[in-house]
Protein backbone atom coordinates (compact mmCIF):
# COMPACT_ATOMS: atom_id res chain seq x y z
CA UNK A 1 155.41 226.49 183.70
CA UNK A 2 156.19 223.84 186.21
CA UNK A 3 152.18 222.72 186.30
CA UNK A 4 151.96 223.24 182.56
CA UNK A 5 154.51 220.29 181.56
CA UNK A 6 152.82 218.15 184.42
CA UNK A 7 149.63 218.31 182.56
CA UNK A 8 150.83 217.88 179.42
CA UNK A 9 152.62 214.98 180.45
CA UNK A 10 149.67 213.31 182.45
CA UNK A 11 148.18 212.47 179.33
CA UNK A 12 151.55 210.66 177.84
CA UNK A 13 151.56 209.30 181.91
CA UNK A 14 148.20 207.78 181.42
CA UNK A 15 148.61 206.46 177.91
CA UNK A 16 152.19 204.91 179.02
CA UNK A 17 150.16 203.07 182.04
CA UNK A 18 147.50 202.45 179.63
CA UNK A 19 150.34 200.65 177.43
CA UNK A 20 151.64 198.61 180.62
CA UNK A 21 148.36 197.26 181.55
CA UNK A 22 147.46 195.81 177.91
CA UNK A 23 150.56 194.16 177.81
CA UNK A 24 150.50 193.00 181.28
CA UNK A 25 146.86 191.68 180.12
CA UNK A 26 148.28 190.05 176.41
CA UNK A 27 151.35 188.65 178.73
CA UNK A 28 148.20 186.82 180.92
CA UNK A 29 146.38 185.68 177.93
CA UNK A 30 149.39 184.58 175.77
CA UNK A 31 149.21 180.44 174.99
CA UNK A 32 151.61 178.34 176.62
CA UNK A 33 153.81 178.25 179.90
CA UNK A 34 156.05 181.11 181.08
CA UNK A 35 159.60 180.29 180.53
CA UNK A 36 160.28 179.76 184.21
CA UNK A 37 156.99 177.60 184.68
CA UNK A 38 158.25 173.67 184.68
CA UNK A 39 157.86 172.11 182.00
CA UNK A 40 154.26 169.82 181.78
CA UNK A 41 154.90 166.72 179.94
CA UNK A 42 152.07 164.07 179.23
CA UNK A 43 152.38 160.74 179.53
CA UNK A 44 149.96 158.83 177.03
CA UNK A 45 149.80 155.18 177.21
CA UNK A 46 147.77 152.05 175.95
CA UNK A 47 145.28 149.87 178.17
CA UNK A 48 145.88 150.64 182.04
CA UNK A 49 144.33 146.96 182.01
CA UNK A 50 147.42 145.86 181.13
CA UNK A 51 149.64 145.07 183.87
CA UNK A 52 152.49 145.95 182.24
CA UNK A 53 151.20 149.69 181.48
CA UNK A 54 149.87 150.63 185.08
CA UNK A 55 153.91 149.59 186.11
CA UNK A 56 154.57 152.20 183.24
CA UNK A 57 152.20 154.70 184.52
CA UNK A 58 153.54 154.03 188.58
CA UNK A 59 157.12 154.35 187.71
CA UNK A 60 156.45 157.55 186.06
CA UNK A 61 155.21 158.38 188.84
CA UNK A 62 156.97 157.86 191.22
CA UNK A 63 160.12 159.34 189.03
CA UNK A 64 158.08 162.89 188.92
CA UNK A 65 157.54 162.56 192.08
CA UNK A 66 161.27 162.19 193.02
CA UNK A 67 161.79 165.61 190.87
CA UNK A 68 158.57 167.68 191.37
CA UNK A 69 160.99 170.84 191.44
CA UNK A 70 161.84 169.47 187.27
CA UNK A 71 158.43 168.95 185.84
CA UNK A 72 154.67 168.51 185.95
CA UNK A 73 153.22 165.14 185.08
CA UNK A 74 149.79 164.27 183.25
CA UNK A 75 149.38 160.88 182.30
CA UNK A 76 146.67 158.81 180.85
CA UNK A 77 145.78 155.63 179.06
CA UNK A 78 143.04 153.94 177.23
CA UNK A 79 140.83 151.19 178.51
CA UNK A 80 140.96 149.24 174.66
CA UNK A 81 144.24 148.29 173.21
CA UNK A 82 142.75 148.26 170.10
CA UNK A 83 141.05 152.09 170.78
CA UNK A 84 142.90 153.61 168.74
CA UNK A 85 140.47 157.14 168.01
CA UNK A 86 140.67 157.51 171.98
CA UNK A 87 143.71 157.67 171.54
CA UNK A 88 143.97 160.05 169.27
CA UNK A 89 141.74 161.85 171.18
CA UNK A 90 144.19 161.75 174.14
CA UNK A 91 147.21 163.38 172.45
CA UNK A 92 144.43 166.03 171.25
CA UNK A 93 143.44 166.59 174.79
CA UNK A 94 147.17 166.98 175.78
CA UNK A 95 147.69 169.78 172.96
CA UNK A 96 144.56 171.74 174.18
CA UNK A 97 146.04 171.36 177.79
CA UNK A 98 149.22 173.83 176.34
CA UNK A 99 151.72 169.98 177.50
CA UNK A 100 155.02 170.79 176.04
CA UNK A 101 155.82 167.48 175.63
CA UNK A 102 154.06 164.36 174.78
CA UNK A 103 155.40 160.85 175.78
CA UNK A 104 153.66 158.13 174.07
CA UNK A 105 153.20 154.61 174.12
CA UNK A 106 150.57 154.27 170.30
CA UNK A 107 148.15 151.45 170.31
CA UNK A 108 148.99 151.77 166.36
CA UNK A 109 152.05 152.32 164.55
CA UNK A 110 151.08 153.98 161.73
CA UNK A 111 147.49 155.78 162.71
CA UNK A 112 148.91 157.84 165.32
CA UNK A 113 151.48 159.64 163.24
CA UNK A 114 149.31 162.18 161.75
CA UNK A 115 147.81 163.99 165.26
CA UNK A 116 151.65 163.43 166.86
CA UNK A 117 152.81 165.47 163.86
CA UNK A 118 150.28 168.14 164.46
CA UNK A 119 151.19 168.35 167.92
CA UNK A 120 154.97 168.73 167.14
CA UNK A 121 153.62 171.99 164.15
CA UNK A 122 152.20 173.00 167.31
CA UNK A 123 155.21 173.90 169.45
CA UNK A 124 155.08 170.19 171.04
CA UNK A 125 158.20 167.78 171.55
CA UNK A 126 156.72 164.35 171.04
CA UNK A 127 159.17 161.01 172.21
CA UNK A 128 157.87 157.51 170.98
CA UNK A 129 158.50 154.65 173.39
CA UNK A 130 157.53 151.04 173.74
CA UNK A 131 155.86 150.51 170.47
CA UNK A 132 157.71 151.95 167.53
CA UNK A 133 156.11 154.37 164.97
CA UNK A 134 156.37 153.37 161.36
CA UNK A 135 158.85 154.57 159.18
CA UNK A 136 157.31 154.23 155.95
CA UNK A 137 154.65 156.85 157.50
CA UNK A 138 156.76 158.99 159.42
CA UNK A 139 158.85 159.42 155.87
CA UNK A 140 155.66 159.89 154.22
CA UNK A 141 154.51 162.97 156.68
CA UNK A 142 158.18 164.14 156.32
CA UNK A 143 158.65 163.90 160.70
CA UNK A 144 161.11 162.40 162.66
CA UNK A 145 160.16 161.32 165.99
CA UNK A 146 162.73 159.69 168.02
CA UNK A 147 161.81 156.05 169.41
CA UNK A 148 162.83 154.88 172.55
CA UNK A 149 162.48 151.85 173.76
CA UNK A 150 163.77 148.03 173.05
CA UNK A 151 165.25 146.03 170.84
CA UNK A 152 161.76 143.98 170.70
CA UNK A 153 162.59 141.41 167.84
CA UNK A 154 166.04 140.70 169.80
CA UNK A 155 164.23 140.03 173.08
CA UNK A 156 161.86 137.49 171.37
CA UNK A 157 164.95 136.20 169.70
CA UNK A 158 166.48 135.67 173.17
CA UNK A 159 163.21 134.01 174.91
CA UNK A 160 162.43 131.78 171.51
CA UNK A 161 166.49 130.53 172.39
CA UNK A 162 165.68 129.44 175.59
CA UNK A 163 162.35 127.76 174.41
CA UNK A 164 164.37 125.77 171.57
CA UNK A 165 166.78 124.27 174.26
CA UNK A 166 163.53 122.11 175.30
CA UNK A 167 162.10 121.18 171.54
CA UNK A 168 163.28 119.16 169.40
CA UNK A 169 164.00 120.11 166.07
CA UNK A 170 161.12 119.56 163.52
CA UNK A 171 158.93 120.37 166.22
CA UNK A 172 155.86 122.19 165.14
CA UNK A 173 154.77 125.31 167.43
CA UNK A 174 152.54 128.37 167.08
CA UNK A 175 153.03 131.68 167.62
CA UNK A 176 150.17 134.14 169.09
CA UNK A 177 150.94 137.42 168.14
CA UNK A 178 149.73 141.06 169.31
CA UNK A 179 147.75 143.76 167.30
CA UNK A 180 148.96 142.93 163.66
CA UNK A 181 149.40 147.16 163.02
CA UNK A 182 151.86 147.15 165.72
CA UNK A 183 155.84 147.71 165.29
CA UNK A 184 156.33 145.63 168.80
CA UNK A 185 154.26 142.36 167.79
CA UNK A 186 155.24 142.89 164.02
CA UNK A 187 159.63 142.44 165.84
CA UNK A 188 158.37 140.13 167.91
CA UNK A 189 156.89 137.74 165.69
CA UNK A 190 160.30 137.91 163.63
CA UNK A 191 162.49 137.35 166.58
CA UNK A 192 160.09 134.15 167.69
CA UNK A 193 160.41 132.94 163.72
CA UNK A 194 163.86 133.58 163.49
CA UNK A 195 165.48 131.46 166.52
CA UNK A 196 162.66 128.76 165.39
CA UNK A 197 164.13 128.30 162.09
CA UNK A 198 167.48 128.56 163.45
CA UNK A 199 166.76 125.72 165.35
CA UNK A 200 165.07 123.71 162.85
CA UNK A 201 161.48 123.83 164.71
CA UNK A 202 158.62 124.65 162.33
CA UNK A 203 155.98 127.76 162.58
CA UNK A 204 152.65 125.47 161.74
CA UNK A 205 150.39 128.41 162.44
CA UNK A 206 150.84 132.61 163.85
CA UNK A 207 147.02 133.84 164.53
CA UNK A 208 146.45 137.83 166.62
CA UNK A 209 144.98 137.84 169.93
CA UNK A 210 145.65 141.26 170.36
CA UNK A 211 147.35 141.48 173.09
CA UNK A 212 144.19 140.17 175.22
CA UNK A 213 143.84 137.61 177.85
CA UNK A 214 140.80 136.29 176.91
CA UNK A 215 141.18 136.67 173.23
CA UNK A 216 144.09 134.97 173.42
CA UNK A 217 142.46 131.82 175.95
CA UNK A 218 139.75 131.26 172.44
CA UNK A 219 142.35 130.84 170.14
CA UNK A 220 144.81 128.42 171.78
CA UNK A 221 141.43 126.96 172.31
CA UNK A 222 140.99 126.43 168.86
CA UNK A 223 144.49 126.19 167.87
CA UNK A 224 144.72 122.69 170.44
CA UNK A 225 142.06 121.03 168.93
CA UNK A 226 143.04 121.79 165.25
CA UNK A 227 146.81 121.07 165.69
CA UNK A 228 147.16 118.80 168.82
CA UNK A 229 150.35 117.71 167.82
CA UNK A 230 151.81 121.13 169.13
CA UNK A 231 155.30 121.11 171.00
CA UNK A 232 155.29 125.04 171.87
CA UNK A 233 153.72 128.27 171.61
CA UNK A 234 155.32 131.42 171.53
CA UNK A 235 153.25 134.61 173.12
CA UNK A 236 154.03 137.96 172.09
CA UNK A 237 152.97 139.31 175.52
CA UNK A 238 152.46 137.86 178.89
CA UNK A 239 149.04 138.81 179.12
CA UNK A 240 148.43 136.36 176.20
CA UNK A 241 150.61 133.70 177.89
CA UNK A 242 148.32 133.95 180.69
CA UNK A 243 145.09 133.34 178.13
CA UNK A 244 147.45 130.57 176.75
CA UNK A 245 148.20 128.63 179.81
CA UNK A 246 144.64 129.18 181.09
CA UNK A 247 143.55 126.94 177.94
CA UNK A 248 146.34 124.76 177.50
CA UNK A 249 144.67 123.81 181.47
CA UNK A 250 141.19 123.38 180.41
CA UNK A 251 142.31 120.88 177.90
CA UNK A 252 144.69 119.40 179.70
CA UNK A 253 147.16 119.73 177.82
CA UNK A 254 149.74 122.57 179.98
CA UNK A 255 152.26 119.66 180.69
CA UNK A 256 152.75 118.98 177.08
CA UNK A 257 152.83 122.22 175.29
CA UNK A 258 155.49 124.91 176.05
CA UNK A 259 154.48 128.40 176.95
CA UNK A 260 156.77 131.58 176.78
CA UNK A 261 155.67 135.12 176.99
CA UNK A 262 157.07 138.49 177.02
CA UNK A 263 156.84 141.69 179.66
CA UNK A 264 157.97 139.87 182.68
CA UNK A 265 154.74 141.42 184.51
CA UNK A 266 154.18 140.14 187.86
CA UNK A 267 151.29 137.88 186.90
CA UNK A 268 153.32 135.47 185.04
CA UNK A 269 156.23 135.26 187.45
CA UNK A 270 155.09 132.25 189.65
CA UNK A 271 154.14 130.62 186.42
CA UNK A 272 157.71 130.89 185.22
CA UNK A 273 158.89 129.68 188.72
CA UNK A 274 156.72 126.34 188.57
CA UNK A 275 157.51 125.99 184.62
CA UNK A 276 153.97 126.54 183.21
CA UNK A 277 155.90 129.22 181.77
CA UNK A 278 159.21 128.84 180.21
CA UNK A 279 160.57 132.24 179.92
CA UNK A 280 159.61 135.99 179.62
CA UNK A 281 161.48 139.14 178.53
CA UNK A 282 161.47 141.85 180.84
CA UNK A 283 161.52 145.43 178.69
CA UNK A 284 161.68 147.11 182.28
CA UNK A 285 158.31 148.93 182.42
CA UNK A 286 158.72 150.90 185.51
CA UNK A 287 161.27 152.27 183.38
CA UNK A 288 160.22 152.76 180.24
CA UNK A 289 158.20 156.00 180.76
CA UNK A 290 160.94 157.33 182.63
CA UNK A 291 163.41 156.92 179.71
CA UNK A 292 160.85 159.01 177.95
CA UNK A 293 160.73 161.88 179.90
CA UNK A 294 164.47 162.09 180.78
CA UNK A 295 164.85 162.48 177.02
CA UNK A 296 161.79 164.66 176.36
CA UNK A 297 163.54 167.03 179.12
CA UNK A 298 166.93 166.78 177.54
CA UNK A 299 164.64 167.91 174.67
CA UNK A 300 163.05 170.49 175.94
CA UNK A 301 166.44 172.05 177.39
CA UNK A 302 168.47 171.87 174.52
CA UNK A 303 170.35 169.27 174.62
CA UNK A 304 171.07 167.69 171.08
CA UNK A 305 168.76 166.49 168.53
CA UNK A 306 165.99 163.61 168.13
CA UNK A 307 167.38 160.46 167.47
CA UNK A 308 166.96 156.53 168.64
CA UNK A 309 167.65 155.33 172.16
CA UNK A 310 167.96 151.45 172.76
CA UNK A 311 166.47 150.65 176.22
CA UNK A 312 166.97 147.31 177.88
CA UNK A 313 165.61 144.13 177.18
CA UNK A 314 166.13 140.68 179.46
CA UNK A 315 165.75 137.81 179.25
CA UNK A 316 163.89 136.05 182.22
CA UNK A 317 163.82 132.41 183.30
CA UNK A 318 162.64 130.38 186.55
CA UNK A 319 166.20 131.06 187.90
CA UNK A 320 166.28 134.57 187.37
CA UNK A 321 162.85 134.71 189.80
């Protein structure tokens, strides 16, 4: 009897550890990380040209790499500020990679939405910093994805302040502003306009040099010749103010027209120390990723819902340097 019930059980013995080894395979195969693995979060940014975004990308970093026991870090960036579909391609990338969440900095406001929606049907917490997404389009796609970042029409306001202390009022100035379908250079541009009229200076012309150096260096270019009774213009980055003050030079013209940017990279700050350029905002970029994550992980543990986080924003001058 005794070897009876051991065969009839070998076969309920073998089926059992039949059982165990397809779901010890399914457990292998299942998508995703295990819930002890760290969490991976991606980091995807705009053009590591930028000065301003490599600081992003080394802060992050070095942050990850102050908390390597916390989470895995995969960041990337486009070469184009204006690439857009690579973009889009990059968050699409992340997804396929299993990320569980996705930190980004969107050349566009309104044309990322759609694949950062499909990544958050997919599982994925997305956090929006630096360049806000639109709100007419996130309503539209019925998402909310929290934004966090600056106050970016404030910090304009707070550099175009400094910048009227200098002018006189009626003074006519231009403004050179960053990729038109951007949230940032859309606040910026208002913050620039608004202390201008406050201050009684006028806005004679506003052309996009999207966010480029040497886009920006052809139209001040342009903009001298066709209004060279200009007091002051306002850049919506310092990358720009760099193209701005390189033509202002070639036309001799830097010690008569203002210059003011906005980043605070390190490229502009001897300018701003000899007065080529008047003042900068510094947004904090070796910080702003790092905002991010600390509130993707908050996400990803729990801890309370999405919703808006103001960053810092500073306002930078040759005595701050």
């Amino acid at each position: 009897m005794m070897r009876k019930n051991t065969l009839m059980g070998l076969p309920c013995l073998l089926v059992a550890g039949c059982m165990a080894a397809v779901l010890s395979g399914c457990g292998a195969q299942k998508a995703g990380p295990t819930p002890s693995a760290k969490p991976r979060i991606a980091l995807v940014m705009k053009s590591l040209a930028n000065e301003f975004f490599s600081t992003m990308e080394e802060g992050a970093r070095l942050h990850q790499a102050a908390h390597q026991g916390d989470y895995e870090l995969l960041a990337e960036g486009i070469k184009d500020e204006t690439d857009v579909n690579r973009q889009i391609q990059l968050v699409e990338q992340m997804m396929a990679q299993q990320v569980d969440a996705i930190v980004i900095a969107p050349a566009d406001s309104k044309a990322l939405v759609t694949v950062c929606k499909k990544a958050m049907d997919a599982g994925v917490v997305v956090v929006n910093i630096d360049n806000k997404f639109d709100d007419d389009v996130l309503a539209d796609k019925n998402v909310r994805i929290p934004f966090v970042g600056p106050d970016n029409r404030a910090g304009a306001q707070m550099v175009a302040e400094y910048l009227a202390k200098v002018l006189a009022p009626g003074d006519p100035v231009a403004i050179i502003e960053g990729v038109p379908s951007a949230f940032n250079a859309i606040e910026r541009k208002r913050g620039f306009e608004d202390a201008m009229q406050a201050a009684g200076m006028k806005v004679v012309t506003s052309q996009s040099a999207d966010w480029d150096t040497s886009k920006a260096n052809n139209v001040v270019s342009a903009m001298v010749t066709d209004r060279p009774d200009l007091k002051a213009i306002l850049c919506s980055n310092d990358n720009m103010a760099l193209g701005a003050v390189s033509a202002l030079r070639g036309a001799g013209k830097l010690d008569q027209i203002r210059v003011v940017g906005f980043d605070n990279i390190s490229a502009v700050q001897e300018l701003v120390k000899n007065g080529d350029i008047i003042a900068t905002a510094d947004q904090h970029a070796d910080q702003l990723a790092v905002f991010g994550i600390q509130y993707a992980l908050d996400m990803l543990g729990g801890q309370g819902l999405p919703e808006d986080r103001q960053t810092p924003v500073d306002l930078i001058t040759a005595a701050d340097l």
